[in-house]
N, C-alpha and C. Protein backbone atom coordinates (compact mmCIF):
# COMPACT_ATOMS: atom_id res chain seq x y z
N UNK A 1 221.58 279.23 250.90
CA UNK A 1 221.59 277.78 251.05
C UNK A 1 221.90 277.15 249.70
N UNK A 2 223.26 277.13 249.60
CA UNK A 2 223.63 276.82 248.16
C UNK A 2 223.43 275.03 247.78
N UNK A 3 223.13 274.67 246.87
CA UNK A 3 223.41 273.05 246.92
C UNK A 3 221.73 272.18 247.35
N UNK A 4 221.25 273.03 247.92
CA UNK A 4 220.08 272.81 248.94
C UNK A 4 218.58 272.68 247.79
N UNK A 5 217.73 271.76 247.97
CA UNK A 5 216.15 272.33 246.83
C UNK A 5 215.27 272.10 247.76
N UNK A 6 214.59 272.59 247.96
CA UNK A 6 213.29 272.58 248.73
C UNK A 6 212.33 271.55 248.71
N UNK A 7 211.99 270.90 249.66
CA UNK A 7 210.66 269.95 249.32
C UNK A 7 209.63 270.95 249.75
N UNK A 8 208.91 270.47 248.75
CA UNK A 8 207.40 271.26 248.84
C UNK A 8 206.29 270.00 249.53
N UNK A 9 205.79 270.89 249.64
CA UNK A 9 204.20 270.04 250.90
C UNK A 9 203.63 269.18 250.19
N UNK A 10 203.13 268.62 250.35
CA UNK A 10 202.12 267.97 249.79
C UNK A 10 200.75 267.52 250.84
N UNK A 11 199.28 267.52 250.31
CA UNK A 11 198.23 267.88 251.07
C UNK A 11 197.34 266.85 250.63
N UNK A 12 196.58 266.03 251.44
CA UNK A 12 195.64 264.93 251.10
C UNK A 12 194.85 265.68 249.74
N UNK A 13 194.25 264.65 248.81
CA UNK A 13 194.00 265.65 247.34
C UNK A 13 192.72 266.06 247.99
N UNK A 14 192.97 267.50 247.47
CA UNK A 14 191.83 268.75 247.16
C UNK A 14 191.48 269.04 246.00
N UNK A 15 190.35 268.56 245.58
CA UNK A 15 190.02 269.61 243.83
C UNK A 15 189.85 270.89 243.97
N UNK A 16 189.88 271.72 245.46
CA UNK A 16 190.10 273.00 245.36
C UNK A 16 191.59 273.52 244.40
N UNK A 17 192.66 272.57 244.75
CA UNK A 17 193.41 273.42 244.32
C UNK A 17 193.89 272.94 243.13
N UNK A 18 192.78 272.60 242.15
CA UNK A 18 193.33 272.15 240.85
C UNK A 18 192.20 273.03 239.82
N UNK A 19 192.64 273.67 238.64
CA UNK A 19 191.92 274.17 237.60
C UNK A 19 191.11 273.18 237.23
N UNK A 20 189.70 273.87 237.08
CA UNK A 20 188.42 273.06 236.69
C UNK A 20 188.88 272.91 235.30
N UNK A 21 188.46 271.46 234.77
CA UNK A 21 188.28 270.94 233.74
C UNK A 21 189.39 269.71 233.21
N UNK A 22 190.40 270.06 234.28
CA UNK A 22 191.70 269.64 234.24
C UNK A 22 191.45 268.28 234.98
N UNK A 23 192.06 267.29 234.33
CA UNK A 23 192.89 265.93 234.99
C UNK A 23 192.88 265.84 236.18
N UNK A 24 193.30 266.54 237.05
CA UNK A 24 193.58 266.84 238.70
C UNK A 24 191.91 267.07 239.02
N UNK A 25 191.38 268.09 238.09
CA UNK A 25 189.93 268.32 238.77
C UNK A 25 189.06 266.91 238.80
N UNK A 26 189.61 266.45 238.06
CA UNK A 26 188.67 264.81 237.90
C UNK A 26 189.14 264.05 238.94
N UNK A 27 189.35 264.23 239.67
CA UNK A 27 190.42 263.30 240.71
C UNK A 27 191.04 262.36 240.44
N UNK A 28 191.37 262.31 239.22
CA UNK A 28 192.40 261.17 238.72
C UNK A 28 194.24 261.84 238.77
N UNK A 29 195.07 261.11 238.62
CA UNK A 29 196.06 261.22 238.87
C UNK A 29 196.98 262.12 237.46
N UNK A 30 197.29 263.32 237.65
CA UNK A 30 198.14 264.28 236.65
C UNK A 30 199.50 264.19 236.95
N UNK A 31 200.33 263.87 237.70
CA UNK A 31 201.59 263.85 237.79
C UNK A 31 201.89 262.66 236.36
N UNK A 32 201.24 260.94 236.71
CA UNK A 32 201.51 260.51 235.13
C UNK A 32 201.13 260.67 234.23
N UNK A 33 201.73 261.25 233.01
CA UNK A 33 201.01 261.52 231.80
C UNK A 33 201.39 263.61 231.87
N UNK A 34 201.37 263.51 232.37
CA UNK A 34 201.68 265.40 232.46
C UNK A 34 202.93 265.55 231.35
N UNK A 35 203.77 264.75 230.90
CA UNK A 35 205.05 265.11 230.41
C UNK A 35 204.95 264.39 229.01
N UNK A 36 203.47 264.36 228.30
CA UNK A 36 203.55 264.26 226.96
C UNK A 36 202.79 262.64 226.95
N UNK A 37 202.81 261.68 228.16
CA UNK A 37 202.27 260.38 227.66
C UNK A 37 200.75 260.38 228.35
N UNK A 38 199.94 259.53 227.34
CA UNK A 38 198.98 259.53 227.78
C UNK A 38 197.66 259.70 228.37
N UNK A 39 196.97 260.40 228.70
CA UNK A 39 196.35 260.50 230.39
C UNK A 39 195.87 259.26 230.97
N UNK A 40 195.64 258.28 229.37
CA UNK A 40 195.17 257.16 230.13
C UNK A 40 196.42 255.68 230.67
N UNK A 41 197.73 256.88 230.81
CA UNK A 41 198.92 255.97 231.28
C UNK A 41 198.46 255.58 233.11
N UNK A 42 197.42 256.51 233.71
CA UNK A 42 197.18 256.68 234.62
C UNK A 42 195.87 257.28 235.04
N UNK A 43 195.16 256.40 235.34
CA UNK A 43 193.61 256.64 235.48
C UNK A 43 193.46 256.40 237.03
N UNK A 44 194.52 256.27 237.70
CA UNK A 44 194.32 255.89 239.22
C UNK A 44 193.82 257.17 239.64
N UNK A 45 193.13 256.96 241.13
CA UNK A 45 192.65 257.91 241.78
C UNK A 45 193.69 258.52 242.32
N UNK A 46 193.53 259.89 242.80
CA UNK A 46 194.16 260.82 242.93
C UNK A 46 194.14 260.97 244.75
N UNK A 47 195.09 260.82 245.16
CA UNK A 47 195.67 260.16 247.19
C UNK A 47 195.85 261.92 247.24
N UNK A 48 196.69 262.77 246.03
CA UNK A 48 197.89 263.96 246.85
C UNK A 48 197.72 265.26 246.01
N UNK A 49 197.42 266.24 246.86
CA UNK A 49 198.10 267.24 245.58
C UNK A 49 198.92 268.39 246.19
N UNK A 50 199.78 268.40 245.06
CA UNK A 50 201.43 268.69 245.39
C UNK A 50 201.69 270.11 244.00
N UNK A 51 202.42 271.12 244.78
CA UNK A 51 202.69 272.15 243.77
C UNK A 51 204.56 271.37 243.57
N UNK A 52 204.82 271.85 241.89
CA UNK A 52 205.73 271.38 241.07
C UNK A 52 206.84 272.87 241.72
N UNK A 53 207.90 272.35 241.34
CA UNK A 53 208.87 273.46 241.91
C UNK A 53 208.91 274.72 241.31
N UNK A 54 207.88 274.67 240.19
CA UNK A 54 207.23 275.70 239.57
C UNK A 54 206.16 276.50 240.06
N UNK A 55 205.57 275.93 240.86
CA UNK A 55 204.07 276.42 241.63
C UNK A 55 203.08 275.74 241.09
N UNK A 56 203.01 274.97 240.26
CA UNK A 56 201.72 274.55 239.41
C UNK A 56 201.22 273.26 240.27
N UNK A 57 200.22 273.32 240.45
CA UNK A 57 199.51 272.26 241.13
C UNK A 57 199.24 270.90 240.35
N UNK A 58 200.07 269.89 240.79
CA UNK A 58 199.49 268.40 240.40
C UNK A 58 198.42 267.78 241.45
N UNK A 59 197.85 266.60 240.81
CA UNK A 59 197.33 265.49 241.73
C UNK A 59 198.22 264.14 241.57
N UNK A 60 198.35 263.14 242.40
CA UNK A 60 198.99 261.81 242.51
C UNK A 60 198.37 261.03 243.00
N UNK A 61 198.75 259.81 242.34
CA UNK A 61 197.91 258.72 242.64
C UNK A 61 198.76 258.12 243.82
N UNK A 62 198.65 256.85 244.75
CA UNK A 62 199.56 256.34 245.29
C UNK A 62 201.23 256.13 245.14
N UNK A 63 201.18 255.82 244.03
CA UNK A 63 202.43 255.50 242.99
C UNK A 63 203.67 256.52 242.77
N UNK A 64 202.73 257.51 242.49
CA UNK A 64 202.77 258.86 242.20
C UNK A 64 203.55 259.50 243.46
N UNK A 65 203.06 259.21 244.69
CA UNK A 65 203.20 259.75 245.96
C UNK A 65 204.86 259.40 246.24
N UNK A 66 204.62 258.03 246.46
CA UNK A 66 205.75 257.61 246.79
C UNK A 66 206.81 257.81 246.06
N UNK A 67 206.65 257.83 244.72
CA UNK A 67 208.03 258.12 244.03
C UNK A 67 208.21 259.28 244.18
N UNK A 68 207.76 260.15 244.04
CA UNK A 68 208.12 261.48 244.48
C UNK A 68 208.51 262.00 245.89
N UNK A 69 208.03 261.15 246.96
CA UNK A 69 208.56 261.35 248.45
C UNK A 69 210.35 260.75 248.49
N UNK A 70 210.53 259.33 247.60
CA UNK A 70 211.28 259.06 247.59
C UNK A 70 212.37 259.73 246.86
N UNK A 71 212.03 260.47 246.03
CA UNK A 71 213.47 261.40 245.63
C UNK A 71 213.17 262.58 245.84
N UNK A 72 212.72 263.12 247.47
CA UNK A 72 212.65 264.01 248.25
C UNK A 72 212.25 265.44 247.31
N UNK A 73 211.16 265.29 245.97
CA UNK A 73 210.52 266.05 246.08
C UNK A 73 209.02 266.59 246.60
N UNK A 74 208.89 266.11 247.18
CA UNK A 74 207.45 266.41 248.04
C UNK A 74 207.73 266.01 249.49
N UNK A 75 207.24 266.21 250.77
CA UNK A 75 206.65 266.05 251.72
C UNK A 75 205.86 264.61 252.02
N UNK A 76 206.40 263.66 252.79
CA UNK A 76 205.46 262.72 252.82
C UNK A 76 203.79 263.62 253.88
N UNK A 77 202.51 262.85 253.08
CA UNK A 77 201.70 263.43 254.03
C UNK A 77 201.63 263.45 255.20
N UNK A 78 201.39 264.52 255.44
CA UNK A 78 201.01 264.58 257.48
C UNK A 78 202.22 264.70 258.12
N UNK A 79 203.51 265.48 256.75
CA UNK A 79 204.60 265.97 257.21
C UNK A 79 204.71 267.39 256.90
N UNK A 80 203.96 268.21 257.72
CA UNK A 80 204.26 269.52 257.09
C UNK A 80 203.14 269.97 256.38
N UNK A 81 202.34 269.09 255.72
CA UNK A 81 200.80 269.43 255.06
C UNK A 81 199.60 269.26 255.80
């Protein structure tokens, strides 16, 4: 399936599937701020958590959700998760 990228799931947030101690485990939102800014660019609560096309598990806040549904990397919820 050449040309093709996968959307990955995304699952109402679980702190099961986030490393203790971590951003995500706090139920605050790790998708903003993950790429060098902040953590406190984003202190919203955490709606999603979504593995990166890497496998690594984020959390998302609302914000978070949608922009990422909208450029069809994730799963909107309760599609597939």
């Amino acid at each position: 399936m050449l040309g093709t990228r996968a959307t990955n799931l995304s699952y109402p947030f679980d702190v099961a599937h986030h490393e203790p101690g971590s951003v995500a485990a706090t139920g605050r939102c790790s998708w903003h701020g993950w790429d060098g800014r902040t953590v406190e660019s984003c202190s919203t609560e955490a709606v999603v958590s979504f593995q990166d096309s890497h496998g690594h598990w984020h959390s998302g806040c609302a914000e978070a959700l949608t922009e990422l549904v909208e450029r069809g990397e994730i799963q909107a919820l309760g599609q597939g998760g």
